[in-house]
N, C-alpha and C. Protein backbone atom coordinates (compact mmCIF):
# COMPACT_ATOMS: atom_id res chain seq x y z
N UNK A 1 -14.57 -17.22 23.32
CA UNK A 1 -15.49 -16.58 24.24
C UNK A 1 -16.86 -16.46 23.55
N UNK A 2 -17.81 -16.24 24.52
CA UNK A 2 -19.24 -16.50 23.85
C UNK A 2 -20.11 -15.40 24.49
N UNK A 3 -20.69 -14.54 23.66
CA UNK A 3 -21.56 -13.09 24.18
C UNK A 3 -22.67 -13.76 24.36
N UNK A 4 -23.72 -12.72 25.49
CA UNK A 4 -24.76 -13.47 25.92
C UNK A 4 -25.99 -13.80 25.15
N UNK A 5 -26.09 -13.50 23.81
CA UNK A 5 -26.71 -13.47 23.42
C UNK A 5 -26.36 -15.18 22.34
N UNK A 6 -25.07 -15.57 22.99
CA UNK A 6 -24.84 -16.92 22.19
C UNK A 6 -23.76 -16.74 21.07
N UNK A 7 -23.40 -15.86 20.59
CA UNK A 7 -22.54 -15.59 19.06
C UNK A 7 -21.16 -15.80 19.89
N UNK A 8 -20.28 -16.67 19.41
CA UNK A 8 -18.55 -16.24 19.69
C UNK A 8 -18.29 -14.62 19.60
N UNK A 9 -17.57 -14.72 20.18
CA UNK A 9 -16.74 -13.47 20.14
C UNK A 9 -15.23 -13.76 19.56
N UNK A 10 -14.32 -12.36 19.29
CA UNK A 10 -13.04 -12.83 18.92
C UNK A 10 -12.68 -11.35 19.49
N UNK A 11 -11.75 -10.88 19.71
CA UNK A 11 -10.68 -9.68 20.26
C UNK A 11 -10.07 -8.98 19.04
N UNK A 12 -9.98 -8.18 18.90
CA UNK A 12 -9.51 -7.13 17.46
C UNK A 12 -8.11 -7.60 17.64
N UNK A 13 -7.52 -8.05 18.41
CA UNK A 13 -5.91 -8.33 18.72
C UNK A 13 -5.56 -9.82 18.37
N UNK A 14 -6.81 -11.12 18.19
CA UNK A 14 -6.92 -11.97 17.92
C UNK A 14 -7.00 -12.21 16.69
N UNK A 15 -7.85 -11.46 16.20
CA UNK A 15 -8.24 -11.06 14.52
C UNK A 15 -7.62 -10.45 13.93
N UNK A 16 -6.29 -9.77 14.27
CA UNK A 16 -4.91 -8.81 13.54
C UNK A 16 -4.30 -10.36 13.48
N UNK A 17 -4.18 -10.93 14.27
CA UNK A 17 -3.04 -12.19 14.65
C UNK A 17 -3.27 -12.93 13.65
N UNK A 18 -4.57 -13.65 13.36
CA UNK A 18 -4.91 -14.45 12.99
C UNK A 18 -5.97 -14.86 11.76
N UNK A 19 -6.04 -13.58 11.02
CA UNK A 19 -7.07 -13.19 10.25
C UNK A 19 -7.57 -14.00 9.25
N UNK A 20 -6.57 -14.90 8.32
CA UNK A 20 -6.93 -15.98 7.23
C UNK A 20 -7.73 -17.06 8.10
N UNK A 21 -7.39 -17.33 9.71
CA UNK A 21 -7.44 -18.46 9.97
C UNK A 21 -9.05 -17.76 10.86
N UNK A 22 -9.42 -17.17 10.83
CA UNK A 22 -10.04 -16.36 11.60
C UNK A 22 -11.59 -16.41 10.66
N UNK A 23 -10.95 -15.86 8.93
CA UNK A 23 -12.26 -15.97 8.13
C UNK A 23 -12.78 -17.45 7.89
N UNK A 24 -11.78 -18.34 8.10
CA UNK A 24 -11.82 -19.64 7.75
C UNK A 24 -13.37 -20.11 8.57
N UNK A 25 -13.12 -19.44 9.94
CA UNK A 25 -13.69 -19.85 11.18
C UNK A 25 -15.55 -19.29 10.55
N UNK A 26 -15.28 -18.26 10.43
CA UNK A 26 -16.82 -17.57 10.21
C UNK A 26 -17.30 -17.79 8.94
N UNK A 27 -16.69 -18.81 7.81
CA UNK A 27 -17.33 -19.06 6.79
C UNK A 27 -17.69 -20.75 6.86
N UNK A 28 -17.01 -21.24 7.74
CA UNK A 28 -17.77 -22.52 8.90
C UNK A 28 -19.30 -22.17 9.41
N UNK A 29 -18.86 -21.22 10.05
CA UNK A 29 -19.58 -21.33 11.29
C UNK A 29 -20.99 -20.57 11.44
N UNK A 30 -20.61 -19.11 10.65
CA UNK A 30 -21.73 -17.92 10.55
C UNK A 30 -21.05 -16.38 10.93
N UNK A 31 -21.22 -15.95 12.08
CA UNK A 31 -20.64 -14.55 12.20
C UNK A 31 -20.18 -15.01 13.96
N UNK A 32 -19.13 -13.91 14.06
CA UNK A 32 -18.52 -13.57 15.18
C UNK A 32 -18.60 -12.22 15.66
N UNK A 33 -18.82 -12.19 16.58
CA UNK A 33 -18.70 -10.36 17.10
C UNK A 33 -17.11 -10.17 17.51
N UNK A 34 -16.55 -8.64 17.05
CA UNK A 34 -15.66 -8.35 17.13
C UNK A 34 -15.34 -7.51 18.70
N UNK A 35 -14.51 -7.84 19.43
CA UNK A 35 -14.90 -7.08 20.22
C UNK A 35 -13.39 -6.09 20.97
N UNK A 36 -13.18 -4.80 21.60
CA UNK A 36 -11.83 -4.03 21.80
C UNK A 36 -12.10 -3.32 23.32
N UNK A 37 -11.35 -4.25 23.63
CA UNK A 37 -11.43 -3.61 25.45
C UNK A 37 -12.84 -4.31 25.77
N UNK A 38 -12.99 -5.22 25.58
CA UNK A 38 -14.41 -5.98 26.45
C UNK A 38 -15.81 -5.23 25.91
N UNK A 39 -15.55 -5.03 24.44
CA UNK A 39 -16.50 -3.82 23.94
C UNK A 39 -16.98 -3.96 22.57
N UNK A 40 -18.02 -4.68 22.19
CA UNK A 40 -18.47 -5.30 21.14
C UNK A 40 -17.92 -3.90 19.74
N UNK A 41 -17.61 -4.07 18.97
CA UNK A 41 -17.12 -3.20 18.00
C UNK A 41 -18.20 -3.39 16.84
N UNK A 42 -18.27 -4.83 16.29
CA UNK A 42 -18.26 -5.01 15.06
C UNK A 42 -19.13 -6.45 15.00
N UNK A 43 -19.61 -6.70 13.97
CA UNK A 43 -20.19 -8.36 13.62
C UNK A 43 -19.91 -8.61 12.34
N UNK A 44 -19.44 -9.69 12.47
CA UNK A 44 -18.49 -10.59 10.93
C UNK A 44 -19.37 -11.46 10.72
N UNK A 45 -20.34 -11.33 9.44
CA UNK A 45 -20.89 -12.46 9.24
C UNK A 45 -20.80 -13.46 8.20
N UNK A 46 -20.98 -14.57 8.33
CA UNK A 46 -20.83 -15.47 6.45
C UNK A 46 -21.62 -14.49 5.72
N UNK A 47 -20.57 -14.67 4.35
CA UNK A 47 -21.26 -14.50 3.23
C UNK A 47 -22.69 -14.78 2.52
N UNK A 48 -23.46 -14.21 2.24
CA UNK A 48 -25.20 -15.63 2.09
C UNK A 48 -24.39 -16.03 0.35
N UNK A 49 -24.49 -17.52 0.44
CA UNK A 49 -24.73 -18.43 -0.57
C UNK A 49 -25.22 -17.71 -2.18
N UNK A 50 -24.45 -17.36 -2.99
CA UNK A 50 -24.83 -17.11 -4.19
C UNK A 50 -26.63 -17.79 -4.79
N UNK A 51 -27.27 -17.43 -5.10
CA UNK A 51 -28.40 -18.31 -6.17
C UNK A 51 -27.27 -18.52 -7.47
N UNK A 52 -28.02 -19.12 -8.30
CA UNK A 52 -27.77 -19.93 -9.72
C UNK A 52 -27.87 -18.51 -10.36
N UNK A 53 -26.75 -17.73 -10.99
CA UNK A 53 -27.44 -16.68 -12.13
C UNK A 53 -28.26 -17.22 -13.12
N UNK A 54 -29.64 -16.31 -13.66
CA UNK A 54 -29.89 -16.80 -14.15
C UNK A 54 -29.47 -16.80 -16.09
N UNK A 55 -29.57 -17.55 -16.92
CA UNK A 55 -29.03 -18.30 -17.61
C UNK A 55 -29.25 -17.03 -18.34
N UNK A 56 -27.97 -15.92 -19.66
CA UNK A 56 -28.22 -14.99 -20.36
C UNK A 56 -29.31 -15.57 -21.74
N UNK A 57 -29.15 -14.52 -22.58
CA UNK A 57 -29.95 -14.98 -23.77
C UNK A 57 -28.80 -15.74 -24.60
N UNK A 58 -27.39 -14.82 -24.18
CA UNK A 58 -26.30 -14.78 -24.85
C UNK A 58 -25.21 -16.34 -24.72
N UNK A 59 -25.28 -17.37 -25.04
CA UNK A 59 -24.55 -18.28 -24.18
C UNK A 59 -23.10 -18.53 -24.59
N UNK A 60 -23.00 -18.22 -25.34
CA UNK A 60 -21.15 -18.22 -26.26
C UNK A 60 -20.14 -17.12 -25.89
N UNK A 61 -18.92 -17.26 -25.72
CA UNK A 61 -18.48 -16.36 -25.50
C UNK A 61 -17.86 -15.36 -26.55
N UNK A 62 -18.34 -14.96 -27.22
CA UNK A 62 -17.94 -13.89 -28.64
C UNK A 62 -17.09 -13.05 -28.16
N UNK A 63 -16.09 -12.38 -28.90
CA UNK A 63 -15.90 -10.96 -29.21
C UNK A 63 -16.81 -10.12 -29.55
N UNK A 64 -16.90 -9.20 -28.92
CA UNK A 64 -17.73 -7.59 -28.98
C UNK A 64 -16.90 -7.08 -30.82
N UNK A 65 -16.05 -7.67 -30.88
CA UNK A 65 -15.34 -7.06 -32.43
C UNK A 65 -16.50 -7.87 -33.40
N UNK A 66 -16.76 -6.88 -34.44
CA UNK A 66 -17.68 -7.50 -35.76
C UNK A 66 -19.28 -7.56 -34.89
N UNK A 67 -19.99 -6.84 -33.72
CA UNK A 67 -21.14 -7.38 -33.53
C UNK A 67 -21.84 -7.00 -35.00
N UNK A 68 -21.58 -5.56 -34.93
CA UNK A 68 -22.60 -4.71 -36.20
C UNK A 68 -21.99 -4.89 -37.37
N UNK A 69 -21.55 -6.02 -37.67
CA UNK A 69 -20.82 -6.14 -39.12
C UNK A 69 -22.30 -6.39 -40.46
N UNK A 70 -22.17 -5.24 -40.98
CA UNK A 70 -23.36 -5.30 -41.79
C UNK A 70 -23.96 -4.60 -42.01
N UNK A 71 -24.15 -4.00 -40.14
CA UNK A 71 -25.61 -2.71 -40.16
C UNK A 71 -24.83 -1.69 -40.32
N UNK A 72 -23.24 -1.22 -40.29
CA UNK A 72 -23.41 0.20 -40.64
C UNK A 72 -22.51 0.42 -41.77
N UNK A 73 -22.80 1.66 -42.24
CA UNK A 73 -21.81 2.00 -43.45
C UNK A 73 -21.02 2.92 -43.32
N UNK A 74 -19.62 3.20 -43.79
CA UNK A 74 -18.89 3.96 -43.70
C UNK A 74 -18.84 4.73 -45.21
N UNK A 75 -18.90 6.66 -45.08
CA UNK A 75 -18.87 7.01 -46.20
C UNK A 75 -18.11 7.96 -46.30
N UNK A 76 -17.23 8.33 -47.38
CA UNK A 76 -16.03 8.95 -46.90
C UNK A 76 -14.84 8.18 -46.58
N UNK A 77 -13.64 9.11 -46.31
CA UNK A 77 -12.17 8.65 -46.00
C UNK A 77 -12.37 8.82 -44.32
N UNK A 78 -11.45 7.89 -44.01
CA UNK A 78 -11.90 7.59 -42.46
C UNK A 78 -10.57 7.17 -42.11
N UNK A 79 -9.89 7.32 -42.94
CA UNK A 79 -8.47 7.01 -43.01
C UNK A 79 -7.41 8.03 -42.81
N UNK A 80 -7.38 8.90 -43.86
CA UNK A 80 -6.41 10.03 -43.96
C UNK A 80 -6.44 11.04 -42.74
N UNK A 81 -5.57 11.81 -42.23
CA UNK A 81 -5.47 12.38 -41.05
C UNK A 81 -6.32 13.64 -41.40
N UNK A 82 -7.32 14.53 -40.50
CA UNK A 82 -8.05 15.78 -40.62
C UNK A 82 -6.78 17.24 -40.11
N UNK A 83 -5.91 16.42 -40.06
CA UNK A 83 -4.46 17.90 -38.68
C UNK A 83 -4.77 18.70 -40.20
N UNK A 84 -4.55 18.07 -41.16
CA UNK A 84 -4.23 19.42 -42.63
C UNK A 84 -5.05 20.62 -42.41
N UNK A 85 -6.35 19.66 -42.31
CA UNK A 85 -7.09 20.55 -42.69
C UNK A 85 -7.32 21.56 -41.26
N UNK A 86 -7.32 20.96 -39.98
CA UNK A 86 -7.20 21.97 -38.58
C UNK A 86 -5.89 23.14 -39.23
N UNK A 87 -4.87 22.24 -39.29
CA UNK A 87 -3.37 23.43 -39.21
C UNK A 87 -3.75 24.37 -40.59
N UNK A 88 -4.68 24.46 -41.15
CA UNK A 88 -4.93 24.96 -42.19
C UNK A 88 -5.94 26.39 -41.73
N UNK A 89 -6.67 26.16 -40.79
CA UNK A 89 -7.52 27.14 -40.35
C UNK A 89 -6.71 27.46 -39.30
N UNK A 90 -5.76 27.28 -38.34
CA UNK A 90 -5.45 27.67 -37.27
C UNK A 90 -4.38 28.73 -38.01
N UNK A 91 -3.27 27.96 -39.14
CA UNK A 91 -2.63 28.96 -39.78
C UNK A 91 -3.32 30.81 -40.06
N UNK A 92 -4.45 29.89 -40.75
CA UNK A 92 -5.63 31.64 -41.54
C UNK A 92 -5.43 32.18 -40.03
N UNK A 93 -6.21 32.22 -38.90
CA UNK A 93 -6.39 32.51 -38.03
C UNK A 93 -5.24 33.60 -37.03
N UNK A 94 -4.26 32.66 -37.07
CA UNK A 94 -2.96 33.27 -36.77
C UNK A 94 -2.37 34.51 -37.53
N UNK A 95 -2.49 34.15 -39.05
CA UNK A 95 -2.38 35.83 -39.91
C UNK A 95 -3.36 36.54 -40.34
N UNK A 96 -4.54 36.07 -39.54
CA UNK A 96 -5.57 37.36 -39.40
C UNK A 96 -5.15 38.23 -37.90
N UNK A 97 -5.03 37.66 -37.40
CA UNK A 97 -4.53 38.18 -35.75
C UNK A 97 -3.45 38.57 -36.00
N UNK A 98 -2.53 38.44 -36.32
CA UNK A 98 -1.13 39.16 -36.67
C UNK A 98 -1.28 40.57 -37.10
N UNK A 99 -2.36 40.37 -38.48
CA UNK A 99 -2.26 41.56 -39.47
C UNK A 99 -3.30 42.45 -38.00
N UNK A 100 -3.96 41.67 -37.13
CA UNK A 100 -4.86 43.58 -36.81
C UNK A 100 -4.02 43.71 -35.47
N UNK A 101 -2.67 43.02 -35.19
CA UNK A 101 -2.21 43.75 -34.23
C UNK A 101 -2.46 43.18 -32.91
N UNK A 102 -3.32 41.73 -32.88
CA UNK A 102 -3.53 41.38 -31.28
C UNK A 102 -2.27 40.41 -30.80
């Protein structure tokens, strides 16, 4: 069917039915109006055509692992777990609160 303005039309009951075969149609063709009870709903239109991205600075595909290998320094243990030293103050904490009674 064809609205007066020239665009196909398709039926919301046509387009449940038939939907793969349906987008097939409007990426042919351009857009279709959707329409429910003789009652324009909706307009389906093609996708617009990608441009060319343009080209990064970056063209290789690297790992993000090792970018800053160089620029930073590590000083200190970065290794050993810090819980000692938390369960160490949470302990104090606990028999200060004990001893005043809260």
């Amino acid at each position: 069917m064809t609205s007066q303005c020239g665009v196909k039309t398709t039926t919301a009951t046509e387009l449940r039915l038939g939907l793969r075969a349906f987008l097939d149609k409007v990426a042919r063709t351009g857009e279709r109006i959707i329409t429910k009870r003789d009652r324009p709903i909706a307009v389906l239109v093609q996708y617009p055509a990608q441009p060319e991205k343009a080209k990064s600075h970056r063209t290789d595909k690297r790992s993000a692992f090792g970018v800053l290998k160089g620029q930073i320094e590590i000083t200190g243990d970065i290794v050993s777990p810090v819980y000692a030293e938390w369960a160490q103050d949470i302990d104090a904490e606990l028999k200060r609160r004990r001893g005043r009674g809260d």
